[in-house]
PDB file of N, CA and C in Angstrom:
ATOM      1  N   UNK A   1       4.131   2.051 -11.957  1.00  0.00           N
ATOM      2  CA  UNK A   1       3.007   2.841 -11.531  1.00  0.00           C
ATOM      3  C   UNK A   1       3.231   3.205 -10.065  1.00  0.00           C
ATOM      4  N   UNK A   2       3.240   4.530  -9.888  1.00  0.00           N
ATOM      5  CA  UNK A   2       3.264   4.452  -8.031  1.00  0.00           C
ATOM      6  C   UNK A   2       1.978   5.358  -7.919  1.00  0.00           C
ATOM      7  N   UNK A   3       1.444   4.271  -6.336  1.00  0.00           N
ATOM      8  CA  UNK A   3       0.449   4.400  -5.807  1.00  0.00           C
ATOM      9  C   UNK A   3       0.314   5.573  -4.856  1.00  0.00           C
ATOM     10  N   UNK A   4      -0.913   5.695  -4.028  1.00  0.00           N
ATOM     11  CA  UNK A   4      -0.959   6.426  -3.104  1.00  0.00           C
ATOM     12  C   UNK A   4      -0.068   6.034  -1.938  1.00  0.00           C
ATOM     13  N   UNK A   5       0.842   6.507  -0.994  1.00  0.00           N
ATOM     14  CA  UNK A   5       1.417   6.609  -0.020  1.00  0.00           C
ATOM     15  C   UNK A   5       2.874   5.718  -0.483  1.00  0.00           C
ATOM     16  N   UNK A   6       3.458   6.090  -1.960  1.00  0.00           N
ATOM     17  CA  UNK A   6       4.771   5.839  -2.137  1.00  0.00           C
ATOM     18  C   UNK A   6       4.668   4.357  -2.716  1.00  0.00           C
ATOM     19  N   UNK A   7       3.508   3.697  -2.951  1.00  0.00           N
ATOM     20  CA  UNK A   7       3.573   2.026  -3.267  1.00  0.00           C
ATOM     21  C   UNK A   7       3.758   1.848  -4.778  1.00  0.00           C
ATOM     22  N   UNK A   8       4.686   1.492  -5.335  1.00  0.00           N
ATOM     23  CA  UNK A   8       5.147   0.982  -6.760  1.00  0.00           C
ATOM     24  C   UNK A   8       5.123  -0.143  -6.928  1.00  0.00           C
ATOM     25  N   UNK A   9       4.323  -0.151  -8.128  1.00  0.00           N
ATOM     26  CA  UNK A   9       4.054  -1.578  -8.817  1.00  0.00           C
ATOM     27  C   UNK A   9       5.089  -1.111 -10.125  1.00  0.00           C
ATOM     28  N   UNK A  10       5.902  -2.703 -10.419  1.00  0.00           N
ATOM     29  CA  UNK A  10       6.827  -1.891 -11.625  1.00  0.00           C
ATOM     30  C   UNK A  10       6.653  -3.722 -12.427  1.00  0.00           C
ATOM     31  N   UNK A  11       6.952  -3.738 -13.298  1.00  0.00           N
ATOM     32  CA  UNK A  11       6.391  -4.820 -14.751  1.00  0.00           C
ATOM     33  C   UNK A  11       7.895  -5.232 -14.475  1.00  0.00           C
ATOM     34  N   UNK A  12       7.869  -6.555 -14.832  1.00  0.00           N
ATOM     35  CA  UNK A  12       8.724  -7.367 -14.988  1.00  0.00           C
ATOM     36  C   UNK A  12       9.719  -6.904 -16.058  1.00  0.00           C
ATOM     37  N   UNK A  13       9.294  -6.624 -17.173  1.00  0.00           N
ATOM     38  CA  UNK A  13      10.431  -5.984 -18.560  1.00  0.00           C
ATOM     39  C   UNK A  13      11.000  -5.033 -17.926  1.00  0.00           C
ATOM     40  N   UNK A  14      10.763  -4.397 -17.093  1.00  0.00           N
ATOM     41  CA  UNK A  14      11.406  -3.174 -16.348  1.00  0.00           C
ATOM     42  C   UNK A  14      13.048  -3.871 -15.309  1.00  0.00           C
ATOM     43  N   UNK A  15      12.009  -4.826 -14.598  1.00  0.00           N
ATOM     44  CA  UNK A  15      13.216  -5.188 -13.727  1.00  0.00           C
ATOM     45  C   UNK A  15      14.426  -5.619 -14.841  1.00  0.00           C
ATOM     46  N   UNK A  16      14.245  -6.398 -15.781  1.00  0.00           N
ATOM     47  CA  UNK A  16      14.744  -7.115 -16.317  1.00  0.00           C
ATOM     48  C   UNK A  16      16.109  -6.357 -17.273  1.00  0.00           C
ATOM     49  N   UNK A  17      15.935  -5.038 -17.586  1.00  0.00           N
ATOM     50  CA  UNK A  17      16.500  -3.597 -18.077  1.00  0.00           C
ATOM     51  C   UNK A  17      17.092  -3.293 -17.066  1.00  0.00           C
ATOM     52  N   UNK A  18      17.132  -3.040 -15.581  1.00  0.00           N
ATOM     53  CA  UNK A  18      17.675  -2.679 -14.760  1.00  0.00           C
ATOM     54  C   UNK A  18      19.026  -3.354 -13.870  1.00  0.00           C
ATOM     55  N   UNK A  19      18.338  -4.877 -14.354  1.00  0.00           N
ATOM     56  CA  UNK A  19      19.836  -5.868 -13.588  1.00  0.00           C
ATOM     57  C   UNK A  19      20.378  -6.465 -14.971  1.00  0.00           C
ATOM     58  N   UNK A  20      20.129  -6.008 -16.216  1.00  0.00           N
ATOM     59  CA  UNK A  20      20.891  -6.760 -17.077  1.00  0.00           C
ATOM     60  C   UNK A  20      20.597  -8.527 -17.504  1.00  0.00           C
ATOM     61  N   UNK A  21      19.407  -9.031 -16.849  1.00  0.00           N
ATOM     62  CA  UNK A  21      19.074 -10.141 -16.694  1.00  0.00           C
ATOM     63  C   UNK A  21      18.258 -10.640 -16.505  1.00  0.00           C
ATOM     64  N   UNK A  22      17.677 -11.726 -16.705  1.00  0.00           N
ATOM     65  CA  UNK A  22      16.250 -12.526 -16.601  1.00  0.00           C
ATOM     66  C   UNK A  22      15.997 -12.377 -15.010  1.00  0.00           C
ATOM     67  N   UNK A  23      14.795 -12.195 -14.584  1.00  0.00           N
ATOM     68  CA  UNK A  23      14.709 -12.056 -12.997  1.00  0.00           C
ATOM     69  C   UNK A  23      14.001 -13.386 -13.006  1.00  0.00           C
ATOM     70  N   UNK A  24      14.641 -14.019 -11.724  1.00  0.00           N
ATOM     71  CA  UNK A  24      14.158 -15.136 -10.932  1.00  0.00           C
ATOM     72  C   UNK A  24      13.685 -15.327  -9.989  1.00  0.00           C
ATOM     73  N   UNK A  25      11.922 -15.202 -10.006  1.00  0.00           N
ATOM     74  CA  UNK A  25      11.289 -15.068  -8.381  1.00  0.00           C
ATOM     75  C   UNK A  25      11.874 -15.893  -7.577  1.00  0.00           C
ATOM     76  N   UNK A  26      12.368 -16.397  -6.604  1.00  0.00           N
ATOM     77  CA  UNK A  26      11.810 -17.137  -5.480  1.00  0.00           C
ATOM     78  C   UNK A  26      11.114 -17.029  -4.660  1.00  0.00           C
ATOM     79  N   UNK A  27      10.222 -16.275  -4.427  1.00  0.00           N
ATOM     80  CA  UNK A  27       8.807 -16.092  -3.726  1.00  0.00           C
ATOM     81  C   UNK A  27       7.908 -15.185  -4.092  1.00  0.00           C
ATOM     82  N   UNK A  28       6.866 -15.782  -4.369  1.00  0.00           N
ATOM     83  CA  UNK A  28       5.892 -14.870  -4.777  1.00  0.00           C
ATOM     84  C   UNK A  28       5.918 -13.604  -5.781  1.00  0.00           C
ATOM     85  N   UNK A  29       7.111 -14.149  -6.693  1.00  0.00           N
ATOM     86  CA  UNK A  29       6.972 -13.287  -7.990  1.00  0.00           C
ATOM     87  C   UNK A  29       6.979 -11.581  -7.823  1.00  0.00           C
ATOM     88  N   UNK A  30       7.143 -11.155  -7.083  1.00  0.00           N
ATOM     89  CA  UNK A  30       7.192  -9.714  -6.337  1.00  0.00           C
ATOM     90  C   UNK A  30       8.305  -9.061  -5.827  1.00  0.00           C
ATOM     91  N   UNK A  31       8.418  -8.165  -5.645  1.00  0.00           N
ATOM     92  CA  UNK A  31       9.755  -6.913  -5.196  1.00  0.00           C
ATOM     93  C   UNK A  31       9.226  -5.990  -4.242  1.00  0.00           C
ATOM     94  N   UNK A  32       9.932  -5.915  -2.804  1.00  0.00           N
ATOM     95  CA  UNK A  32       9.478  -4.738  -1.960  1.00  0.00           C
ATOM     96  C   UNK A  32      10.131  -3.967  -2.282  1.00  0.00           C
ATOM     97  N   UNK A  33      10.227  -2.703  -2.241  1.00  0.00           N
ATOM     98  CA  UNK A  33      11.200  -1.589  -2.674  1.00  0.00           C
ATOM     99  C   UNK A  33      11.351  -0.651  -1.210  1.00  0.00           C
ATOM    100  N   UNK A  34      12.185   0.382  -1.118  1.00  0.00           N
ATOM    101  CA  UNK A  34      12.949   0.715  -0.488  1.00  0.00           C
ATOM    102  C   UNK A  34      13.307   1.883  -0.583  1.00  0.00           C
ATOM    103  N   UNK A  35      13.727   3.198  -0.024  1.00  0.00           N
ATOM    104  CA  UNK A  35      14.702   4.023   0.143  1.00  0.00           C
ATOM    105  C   UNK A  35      15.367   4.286   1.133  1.00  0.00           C
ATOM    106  N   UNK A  36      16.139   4.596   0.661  1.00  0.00           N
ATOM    107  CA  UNK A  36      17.621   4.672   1.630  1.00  0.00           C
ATOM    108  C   UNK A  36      18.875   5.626   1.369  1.00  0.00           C
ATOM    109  N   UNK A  37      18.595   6.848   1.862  1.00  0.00           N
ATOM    110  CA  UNK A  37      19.794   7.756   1.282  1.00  0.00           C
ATOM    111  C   UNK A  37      21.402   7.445   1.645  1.00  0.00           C
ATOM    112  N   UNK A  38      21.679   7.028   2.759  1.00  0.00           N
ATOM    113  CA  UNK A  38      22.830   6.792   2.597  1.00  0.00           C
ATOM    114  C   UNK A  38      22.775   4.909   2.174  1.00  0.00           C
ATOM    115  N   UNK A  39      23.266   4.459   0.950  1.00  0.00           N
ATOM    116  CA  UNK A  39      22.822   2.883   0.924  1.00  0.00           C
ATOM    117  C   UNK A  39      24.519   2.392   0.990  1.00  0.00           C
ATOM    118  N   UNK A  40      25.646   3.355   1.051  1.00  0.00           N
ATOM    119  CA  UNK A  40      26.548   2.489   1.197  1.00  0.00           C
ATOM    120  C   UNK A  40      26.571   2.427   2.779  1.00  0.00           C
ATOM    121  N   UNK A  41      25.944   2.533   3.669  1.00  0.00           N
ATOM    122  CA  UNK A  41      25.869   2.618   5.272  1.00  0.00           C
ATOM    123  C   UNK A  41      25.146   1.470   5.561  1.00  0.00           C
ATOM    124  N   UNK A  42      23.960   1.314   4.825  1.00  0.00           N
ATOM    125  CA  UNK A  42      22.993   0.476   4.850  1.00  0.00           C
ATOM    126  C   UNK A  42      23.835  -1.026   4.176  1.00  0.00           C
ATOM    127  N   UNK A  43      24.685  -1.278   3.365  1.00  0.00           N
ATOM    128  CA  UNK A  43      25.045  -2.194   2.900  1.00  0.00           C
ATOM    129  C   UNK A  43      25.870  -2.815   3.956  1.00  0.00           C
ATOM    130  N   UNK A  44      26.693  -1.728   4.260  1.00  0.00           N
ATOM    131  CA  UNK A  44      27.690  -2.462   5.567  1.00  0.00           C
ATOM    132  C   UNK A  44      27.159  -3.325   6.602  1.00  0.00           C
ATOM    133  N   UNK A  45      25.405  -2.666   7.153  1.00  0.00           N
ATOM    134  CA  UNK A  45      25.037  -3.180   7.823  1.00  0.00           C
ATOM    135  C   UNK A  45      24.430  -4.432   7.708  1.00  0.00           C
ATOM    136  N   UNK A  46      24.163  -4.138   6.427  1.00  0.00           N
ATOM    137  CA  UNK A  46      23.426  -6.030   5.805  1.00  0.00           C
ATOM    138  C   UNK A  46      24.498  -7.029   5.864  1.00  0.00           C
ATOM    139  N   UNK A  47      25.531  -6.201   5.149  1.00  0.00           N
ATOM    140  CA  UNK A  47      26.632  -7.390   5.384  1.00  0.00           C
ATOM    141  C   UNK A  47      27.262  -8.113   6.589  1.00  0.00           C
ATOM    142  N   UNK A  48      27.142  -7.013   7.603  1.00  0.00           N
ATOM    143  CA  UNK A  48      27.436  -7.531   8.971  1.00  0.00           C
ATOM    144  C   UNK A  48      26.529  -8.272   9.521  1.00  0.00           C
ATOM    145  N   UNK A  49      25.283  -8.104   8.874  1.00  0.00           N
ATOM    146  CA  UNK A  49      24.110  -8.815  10.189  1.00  0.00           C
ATOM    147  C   UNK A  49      23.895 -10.040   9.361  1.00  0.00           C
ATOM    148  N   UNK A  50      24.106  -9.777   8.393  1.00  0.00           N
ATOM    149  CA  UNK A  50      23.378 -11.488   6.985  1.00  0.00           C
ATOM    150  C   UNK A  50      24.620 -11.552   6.447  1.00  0.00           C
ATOM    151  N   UNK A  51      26.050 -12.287   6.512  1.00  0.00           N
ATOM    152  CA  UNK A  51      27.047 -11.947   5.686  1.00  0.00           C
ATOM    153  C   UNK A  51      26.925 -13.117   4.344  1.00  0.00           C
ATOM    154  N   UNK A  52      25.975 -13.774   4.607  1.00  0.00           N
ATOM    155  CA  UNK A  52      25.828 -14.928   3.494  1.00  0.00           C
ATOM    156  C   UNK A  52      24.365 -14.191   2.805  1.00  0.00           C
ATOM    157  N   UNK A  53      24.176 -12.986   2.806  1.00  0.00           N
ATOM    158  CA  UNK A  53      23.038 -12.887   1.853  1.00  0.00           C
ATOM    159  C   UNK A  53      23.385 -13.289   0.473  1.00  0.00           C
ATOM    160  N   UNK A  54      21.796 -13.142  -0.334  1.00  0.00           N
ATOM    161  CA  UNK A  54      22.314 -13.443  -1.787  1.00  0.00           C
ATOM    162  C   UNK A  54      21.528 -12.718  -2.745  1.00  0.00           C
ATOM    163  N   UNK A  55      22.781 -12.198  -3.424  1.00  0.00           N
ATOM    164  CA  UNK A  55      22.367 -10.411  -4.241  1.00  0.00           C
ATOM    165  C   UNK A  55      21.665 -11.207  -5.383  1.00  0.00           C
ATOM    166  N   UNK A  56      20.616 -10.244  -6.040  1.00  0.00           N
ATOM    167  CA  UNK A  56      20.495  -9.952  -7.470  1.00  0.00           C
ATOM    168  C   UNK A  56      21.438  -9.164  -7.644  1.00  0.00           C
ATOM    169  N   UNK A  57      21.822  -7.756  -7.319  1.00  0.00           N
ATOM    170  CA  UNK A  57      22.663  -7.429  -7.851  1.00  0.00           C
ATOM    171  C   UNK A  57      23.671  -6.357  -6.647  1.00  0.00           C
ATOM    172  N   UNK A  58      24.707  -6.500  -6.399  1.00  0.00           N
ATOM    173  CA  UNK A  58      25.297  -5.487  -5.200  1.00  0.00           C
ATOM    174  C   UNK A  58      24.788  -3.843  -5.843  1.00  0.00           C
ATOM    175  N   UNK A  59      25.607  -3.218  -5.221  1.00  0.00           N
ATOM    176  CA  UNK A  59      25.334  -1.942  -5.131  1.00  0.00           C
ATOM    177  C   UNK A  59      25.530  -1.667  -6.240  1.00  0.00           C
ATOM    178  N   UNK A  60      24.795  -0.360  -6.934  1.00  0.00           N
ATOM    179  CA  UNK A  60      25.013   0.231  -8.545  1.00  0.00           C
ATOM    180  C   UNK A  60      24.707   1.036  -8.592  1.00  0.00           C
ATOM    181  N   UNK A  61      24.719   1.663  -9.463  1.00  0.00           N
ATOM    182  CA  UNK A  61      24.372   2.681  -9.799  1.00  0.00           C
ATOM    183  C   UNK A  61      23.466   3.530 -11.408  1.00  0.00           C
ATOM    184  N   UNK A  62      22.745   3.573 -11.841  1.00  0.00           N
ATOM    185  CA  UNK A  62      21.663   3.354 -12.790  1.00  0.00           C
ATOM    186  C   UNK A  62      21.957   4.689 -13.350  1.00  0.00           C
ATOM    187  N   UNK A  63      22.075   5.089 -14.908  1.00  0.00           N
ATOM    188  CA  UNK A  63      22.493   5.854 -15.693  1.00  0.00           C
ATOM    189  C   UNK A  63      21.549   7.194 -15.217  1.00  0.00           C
ATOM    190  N   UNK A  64      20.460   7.246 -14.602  1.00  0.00           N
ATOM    191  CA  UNK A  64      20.215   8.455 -13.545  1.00  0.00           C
ATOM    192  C   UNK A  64      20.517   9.116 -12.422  1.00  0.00           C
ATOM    193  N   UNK A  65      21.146   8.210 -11.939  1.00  0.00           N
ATOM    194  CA  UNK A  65      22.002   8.822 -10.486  1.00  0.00           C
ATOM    195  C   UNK A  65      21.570   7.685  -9.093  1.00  0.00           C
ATOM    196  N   UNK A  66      20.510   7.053  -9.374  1.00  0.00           N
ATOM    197  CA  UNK A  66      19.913   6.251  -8.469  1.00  0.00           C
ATOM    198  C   UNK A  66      20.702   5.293  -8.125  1.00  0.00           C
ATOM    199  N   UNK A  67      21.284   5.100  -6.664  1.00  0.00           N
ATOM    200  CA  UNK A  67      22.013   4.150  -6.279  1.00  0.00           C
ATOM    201  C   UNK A  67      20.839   2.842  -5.899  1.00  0.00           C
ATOM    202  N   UNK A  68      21.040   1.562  -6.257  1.00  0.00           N
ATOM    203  CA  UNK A  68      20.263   0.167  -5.495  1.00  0.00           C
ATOM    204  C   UNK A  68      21.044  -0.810  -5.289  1.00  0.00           C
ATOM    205  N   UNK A  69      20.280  -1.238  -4.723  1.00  0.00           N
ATOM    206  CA  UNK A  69      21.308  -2.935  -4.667  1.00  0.00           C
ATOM    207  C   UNK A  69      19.581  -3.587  -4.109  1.00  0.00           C
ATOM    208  N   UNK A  70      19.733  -4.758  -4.554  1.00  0.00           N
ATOM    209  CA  UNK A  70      18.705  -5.803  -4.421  1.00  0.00           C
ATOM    210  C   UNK A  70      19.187  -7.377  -4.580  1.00  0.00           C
ATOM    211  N   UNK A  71      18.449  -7.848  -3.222  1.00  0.00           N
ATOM    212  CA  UNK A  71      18.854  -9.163  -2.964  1.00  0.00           C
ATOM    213  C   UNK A  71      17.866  -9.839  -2.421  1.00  0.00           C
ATOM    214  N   UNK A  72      17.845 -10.802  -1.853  1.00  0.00           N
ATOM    215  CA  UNK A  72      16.501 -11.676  -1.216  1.00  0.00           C
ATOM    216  C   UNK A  72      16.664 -11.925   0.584  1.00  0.00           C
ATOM    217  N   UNK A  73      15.329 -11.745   0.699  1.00  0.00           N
ATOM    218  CA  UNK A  73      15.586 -11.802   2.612  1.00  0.00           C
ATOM    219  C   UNK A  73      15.837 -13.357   2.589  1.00  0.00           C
ATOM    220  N   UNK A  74      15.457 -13.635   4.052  1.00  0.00           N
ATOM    221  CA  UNK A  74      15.868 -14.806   4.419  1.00  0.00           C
ATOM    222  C   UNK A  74      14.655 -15.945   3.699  1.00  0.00           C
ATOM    223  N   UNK A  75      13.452 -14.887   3.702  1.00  0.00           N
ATOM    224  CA  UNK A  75      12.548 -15.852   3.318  1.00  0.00           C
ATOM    225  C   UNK A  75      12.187 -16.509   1.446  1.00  0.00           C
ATOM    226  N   UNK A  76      13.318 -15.331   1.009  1.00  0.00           N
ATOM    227  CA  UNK A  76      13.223 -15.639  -0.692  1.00  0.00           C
ATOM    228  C   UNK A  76      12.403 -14.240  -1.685  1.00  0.00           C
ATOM    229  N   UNK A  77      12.053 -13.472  -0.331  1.00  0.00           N
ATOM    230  CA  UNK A  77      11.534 -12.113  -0.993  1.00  0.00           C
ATOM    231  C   UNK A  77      12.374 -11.018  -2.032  1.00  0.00           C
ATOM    232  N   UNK A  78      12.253 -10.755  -2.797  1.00  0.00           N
ATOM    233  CA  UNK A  78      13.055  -9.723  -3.532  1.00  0.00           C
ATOM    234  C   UNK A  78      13.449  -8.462  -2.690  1.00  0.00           C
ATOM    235  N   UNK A  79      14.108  -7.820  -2.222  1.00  0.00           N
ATOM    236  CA  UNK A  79      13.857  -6.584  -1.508  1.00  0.00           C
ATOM    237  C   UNK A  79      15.029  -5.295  -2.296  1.00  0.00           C
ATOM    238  N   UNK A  80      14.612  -4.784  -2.839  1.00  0.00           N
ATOM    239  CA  UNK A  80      15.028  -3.487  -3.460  1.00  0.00           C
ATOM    240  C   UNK A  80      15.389  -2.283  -2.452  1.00  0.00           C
ATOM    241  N   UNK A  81      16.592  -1.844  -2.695  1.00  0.00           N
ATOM    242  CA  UNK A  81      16.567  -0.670  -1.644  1.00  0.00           C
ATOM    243  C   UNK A  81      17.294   0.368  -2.255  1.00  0.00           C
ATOM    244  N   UNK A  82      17.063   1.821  -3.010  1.00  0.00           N
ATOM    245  CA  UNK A  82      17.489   2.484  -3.789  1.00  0.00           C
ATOM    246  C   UNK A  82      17.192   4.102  -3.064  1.00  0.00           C
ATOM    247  N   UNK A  83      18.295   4.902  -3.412  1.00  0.00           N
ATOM    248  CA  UNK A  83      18.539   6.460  -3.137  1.00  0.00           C
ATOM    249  C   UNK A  83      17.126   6.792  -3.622  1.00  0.00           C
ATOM    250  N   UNK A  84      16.306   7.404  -2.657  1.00  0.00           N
ATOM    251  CA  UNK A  84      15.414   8.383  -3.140  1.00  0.00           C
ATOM    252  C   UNK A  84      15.689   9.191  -4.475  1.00  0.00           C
ATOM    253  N   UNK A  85      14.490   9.233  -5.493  1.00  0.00           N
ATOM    254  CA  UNK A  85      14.640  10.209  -6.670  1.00  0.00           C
ATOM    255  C   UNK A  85      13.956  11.007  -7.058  1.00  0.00           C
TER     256      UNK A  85
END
């Protein structure tokens, strides 16, 4: 469902279709989401500044064209970050 000013709420069966896999909160059961047109620029930089992050899934690419990659901040948050669509 997206909200007023870009806010998406998306159902768990959804995530779960998208990484191929059971999703595992570690905090608060939730996903921030993200855009980011250039995300292989943006990856370099995660990797340089957090090089021990830890993916749900690296970079991909989704049978629509939508590039994401999603992993967890420091605090255990889900954070989604995908090509505008």
């Amino acid at each position: 469902m997206i909200l007023s000013e870009g806010l998406v709420l998306q159902a768990e069966k959804y995530w779960t279709g998208f990484i191929g896999g059971n999703v595992i909160p570690e905090n608060n059961s939730c996903e921030l989401y993200f855009e980011e047109s250039d995300n292989e620029g943006f990856v370099g930089k995660l990797e340089s500044y957090y090089p021990e992050v830890k993916y749900v899934n690296r970079l991909m690419t989704h049978s629509w064209g939508q590039k994401v990659i999603r992993f967890y901040d420091p605090d255990g948050n889900l954070i989604e970050v995908g090509t505008p669509v």
